[in-house]
N, C-alpha and C. Protein backbone atom coordinates (compact mmCIF):
# COMPACT_ATOMS: atom_id res chain seq x y z
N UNK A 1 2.71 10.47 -17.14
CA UNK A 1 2.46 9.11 -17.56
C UNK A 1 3.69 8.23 -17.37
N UNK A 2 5.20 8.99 -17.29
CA UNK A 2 6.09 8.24 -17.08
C UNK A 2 6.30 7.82 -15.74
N UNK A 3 5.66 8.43 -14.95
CA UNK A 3 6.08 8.02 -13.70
C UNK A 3 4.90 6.63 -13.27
N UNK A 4 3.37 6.97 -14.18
CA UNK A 4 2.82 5.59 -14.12
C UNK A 4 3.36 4.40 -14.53
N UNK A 5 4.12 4.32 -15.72
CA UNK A 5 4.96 3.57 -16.38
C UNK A 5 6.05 2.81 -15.30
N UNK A 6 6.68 4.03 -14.58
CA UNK A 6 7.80 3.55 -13.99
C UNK A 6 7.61 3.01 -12.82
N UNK A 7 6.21 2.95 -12.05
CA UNK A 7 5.18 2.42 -11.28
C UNK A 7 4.80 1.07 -11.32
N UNK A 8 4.39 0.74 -12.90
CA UNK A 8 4.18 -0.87 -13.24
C UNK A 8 5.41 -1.38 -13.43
N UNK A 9 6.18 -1.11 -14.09
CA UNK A 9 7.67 -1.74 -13.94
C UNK A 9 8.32 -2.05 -12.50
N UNK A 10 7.96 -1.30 -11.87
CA UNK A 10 8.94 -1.51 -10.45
C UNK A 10 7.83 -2.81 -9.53
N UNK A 11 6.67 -2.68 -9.94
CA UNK A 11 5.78 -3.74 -9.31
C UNK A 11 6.20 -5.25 -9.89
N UNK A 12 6.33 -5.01 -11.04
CA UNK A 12 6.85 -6.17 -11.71
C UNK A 12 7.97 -7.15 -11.08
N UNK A 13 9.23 -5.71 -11.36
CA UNK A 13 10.61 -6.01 -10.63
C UNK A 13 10.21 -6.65 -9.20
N UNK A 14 9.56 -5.76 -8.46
CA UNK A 14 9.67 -6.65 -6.96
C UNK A 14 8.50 -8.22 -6.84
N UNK A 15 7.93 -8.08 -7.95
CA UNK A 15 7.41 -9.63 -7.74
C UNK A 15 8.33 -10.94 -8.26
N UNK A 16 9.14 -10.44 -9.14
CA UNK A 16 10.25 -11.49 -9.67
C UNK A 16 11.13 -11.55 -8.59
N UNK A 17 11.32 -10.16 -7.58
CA UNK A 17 12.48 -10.55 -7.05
C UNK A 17 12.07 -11.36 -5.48
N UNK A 18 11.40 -11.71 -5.55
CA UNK A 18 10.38 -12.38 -4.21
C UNK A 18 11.13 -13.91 -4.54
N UNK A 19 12.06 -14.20 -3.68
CA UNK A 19 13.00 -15.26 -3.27
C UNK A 19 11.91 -16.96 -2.87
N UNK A 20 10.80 -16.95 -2.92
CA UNK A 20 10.16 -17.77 -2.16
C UNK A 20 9.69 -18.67 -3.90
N UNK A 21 9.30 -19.36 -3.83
CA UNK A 21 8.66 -20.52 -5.07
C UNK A 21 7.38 -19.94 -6.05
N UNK A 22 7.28 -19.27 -7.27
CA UNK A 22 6.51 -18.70 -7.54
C UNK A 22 6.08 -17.51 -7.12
N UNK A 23 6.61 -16.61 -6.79
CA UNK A 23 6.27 -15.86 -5.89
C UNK A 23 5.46 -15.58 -4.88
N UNK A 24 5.06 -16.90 -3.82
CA UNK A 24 4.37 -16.82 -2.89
C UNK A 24 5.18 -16.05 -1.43
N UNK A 25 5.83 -15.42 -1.30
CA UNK A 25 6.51 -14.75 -0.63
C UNK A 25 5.73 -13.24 -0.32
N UNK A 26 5.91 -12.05 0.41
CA UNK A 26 5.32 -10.92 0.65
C UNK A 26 5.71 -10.10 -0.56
N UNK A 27 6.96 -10.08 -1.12
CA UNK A 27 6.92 -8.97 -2.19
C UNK A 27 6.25 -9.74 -3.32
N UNK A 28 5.88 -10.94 -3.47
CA UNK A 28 5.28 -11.68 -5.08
C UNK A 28 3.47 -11.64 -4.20
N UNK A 29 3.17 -11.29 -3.49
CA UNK A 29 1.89 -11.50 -3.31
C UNK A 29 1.12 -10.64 -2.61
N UNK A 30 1.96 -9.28 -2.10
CA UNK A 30 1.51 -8.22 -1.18
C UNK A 30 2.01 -7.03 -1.84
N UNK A 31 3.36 -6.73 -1.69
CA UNK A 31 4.05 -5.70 -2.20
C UNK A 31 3.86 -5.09 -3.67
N UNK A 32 4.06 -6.30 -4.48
CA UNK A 32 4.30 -5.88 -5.76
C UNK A 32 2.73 -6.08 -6.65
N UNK A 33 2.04 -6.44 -6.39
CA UNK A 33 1.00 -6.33 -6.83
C UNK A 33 0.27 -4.74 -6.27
N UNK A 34 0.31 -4.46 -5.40
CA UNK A 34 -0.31 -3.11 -4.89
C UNK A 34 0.55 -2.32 -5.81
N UNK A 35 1.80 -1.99 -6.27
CA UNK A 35 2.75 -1.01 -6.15
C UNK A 35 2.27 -1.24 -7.94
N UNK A 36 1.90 -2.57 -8.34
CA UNK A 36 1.72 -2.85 -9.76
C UNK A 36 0.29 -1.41 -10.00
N UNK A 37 -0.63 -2.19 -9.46
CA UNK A 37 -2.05 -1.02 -9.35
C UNK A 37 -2.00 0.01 -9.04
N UNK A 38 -1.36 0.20 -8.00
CA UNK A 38 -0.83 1.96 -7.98
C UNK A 38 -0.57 2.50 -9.48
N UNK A 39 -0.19 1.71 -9.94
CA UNK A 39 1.09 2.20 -11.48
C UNK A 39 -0.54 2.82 -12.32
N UNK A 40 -1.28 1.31 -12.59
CA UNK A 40 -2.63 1.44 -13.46
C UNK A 40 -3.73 2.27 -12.91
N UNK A 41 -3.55 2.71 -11.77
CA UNK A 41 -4.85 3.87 -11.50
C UNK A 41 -3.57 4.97 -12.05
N UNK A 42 -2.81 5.32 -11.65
CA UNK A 42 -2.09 6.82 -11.58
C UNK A 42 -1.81 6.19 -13.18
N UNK A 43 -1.64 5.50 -13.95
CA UNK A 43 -2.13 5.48 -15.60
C UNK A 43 -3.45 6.73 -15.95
N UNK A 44 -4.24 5.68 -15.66
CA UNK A 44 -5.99 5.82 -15.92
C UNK A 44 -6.00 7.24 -15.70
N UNK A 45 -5.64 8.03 -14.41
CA UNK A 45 -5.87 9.02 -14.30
C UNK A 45 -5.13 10.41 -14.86
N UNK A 46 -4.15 9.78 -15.44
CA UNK A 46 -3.23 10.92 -16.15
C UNK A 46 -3.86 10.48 -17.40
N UNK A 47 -4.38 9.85 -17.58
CA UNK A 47 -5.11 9.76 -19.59
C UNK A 47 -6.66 10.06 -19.22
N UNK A 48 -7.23 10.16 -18.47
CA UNK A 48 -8.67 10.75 -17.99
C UNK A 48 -8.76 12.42 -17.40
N UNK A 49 -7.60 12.38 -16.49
CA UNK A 49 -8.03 13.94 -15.71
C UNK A 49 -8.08 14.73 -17.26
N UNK A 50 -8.62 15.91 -16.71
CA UNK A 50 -8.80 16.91 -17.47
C UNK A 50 -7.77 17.82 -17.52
N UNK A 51 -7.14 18.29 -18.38
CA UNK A 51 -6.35 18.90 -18.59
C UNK A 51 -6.44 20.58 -17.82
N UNK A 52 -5.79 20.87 -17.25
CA UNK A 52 -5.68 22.65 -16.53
C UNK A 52 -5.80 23.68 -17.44
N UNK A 53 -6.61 24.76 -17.57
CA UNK A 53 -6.44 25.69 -18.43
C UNK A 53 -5.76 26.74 -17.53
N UNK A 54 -4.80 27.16 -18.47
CA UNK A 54 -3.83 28.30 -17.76
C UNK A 54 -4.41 29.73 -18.02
């Protein structure tokens, strides 16, 4: 789950850091939004999959 965590944070980071007016630039409107959703499925699915029985 931490690495989902550390997934939405870094989407975040690269949409602030998008140099262009509001972030209409490629990392505020391409990059960091995908890399954001990446974060919230690989969430969803570490609190949904089913756990492994050993």
């Amino acid at each position: 789950m931490l690495i989902g965590l550390g997934m939405i944070i870094l989407g975040f980071i690269l949409i602030s850091l998008d140099g262009e007016p509001h972030g209409n630039g490629v990392l505020g409107l391409t990059i960091g939004p995908i890399v954001t959703l990446a974060g919230f499925i690989f969430e969803f699915y570490a609190i949904f999959a089913k756990a492994e029985k050993n």
